[in-house]
Protein backbone atom coordinates (compact mmCIF):
# COMPACT_ATOMS: atom_id res chain seq x y z
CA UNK A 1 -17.94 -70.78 -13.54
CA UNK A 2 -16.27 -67.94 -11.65
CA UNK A 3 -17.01 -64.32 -12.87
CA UNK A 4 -14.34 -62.71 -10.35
CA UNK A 5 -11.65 -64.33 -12.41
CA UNK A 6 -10.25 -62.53 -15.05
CA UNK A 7 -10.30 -64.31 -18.91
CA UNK A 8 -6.83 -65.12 -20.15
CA UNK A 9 -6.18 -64.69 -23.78
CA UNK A 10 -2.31 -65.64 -24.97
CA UNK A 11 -1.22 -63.72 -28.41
CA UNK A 12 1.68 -64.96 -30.00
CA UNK A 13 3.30 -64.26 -33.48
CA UNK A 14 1.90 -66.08 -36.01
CA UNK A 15 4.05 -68.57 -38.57
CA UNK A 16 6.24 -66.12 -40.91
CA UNK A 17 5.41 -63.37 -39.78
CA UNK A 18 7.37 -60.39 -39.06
CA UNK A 19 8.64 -59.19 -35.63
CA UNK A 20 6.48 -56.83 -33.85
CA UNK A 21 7.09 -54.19 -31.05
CA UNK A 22 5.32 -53.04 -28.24
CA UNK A 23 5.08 -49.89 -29.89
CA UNK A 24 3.44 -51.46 -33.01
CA UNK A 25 1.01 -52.95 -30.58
CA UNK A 26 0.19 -49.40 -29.27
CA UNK A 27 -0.70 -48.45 -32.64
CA UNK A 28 -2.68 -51.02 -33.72
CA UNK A 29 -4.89 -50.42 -30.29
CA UNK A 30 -4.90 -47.11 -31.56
CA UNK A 31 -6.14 -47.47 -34.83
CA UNK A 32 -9.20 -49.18 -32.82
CA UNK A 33 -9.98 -46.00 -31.40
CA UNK A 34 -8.74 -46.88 -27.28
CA UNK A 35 -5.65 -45.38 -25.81
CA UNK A 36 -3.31 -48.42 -25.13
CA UNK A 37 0.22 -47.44 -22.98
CA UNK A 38 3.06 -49.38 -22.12
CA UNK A 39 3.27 -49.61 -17.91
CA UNK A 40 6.80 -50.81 -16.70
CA UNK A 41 6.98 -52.11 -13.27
CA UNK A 42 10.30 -53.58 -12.78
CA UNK A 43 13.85 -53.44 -15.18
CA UNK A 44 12.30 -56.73 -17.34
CA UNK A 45 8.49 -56.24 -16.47
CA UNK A 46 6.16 -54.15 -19.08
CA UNK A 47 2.93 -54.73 -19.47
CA UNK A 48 0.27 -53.25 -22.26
CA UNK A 49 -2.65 -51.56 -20.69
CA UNK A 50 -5.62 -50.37 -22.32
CA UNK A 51 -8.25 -49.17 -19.44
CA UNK A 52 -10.73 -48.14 -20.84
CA UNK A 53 -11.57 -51.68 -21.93
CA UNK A 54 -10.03 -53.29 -18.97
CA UNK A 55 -7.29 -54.54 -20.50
CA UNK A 56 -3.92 -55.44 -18.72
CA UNK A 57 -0.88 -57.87 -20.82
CA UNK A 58 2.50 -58.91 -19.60
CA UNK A 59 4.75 -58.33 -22.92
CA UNK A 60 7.02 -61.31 -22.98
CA UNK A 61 9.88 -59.59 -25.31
CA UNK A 62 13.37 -60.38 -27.08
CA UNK A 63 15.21 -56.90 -27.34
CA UNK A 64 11.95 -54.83 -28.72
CA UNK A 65 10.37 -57.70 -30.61
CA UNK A 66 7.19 -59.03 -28.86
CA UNK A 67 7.22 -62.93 -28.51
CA UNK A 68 3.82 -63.13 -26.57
CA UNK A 69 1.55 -60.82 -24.47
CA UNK A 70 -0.53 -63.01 -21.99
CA UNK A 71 -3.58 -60.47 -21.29
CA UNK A 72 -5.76 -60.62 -18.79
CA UNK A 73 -9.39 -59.78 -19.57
CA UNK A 74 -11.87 -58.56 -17.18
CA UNK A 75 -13.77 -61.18 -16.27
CA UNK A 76 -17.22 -60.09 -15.86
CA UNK A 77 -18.00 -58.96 -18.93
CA UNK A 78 -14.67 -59.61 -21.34
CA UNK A 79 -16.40 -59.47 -24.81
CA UNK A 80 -15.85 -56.24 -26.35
CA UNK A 81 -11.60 -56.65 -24.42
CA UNK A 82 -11.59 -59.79 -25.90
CA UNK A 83 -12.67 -58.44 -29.33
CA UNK A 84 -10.47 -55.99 -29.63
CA UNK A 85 -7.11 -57.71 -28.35
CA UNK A 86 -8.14 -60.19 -31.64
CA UNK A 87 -8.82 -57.30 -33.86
CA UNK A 88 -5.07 -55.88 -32.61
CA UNK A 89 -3.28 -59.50 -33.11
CA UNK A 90 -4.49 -59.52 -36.72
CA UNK A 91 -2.97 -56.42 -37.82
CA UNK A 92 0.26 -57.25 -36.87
CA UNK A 93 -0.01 -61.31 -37.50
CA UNK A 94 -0.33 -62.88 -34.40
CA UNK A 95 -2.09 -65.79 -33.13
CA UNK A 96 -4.58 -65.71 -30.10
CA UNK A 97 -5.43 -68.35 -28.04
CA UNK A 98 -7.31 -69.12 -24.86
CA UNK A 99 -5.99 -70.78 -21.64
CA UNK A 100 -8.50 -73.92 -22.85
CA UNK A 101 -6.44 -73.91 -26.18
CA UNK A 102 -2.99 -74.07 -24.24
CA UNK A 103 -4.69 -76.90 -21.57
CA UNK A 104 -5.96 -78.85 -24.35
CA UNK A 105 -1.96 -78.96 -25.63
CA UNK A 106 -0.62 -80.34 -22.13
CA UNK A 107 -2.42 -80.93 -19.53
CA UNK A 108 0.26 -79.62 -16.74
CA UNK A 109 -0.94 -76.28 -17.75
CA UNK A 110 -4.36 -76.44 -16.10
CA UNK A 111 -3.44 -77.53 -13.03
CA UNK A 112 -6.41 -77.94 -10.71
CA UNK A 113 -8.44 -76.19 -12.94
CA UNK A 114 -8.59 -79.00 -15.56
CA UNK A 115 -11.27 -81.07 -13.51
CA UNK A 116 -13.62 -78.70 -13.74
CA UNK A 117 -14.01 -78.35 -17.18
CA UNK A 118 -16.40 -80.15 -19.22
């Protein structure tokens, strides 16, 4: 197990819910007490940055609604980031899962890494 790797978690809307915005997602870090910002990089590229914990997502977005942020975790000590980010996806009703969840779906996913899992 590599510790200079960060820890992937994947948040995506969950069934029925309503659509969210990177704004909402702001808040919601917000209301957790950490100062979350939106960084954009390119014309399509934002990502959701809270630093304090560590905390870097790519927003994968339709117009303003959020259809998945894939964050990336410290990966020393990703705990308390990894807390939080849950905390955030429940109070707008998404889903989080790991990169395990998404190998154990298909396989392709893992790539190399699936071997050394066990």
């Amino acid at each position: 197990m590599s510790t200079s790797k960060p820890y992937e978690l994947i948040a995506t809307p969950g069934w029925d819910q309503p659509p969210r915005t990177l704004a909402e997602w702001i808040d919601a870090f917000k209301h957790l007490g950490y100062q979350a910002k939106e960084v954009v990089e390119t014309d399509s590229g934002r990502w959701l940055e809270v630093a304090e914990l560590g905390i870097r997502g790519y927003v994968e977005r339709a117009g303003p609604t959020v259809e998945a942020i894939n964050f990336e975790l410290p990966g020393i000590d990703h705990h308390d980031a990894a807390h939080a980010v849950r905390q955030a996806a429940v109070q707008l009703g998404f889903e989080v899962h790991t990169d395990d969840d998404l190998n154990d779906l298909d396989p392709e996913l893992a790539g190399e890494e699936l071997d050394e899992e066990d």
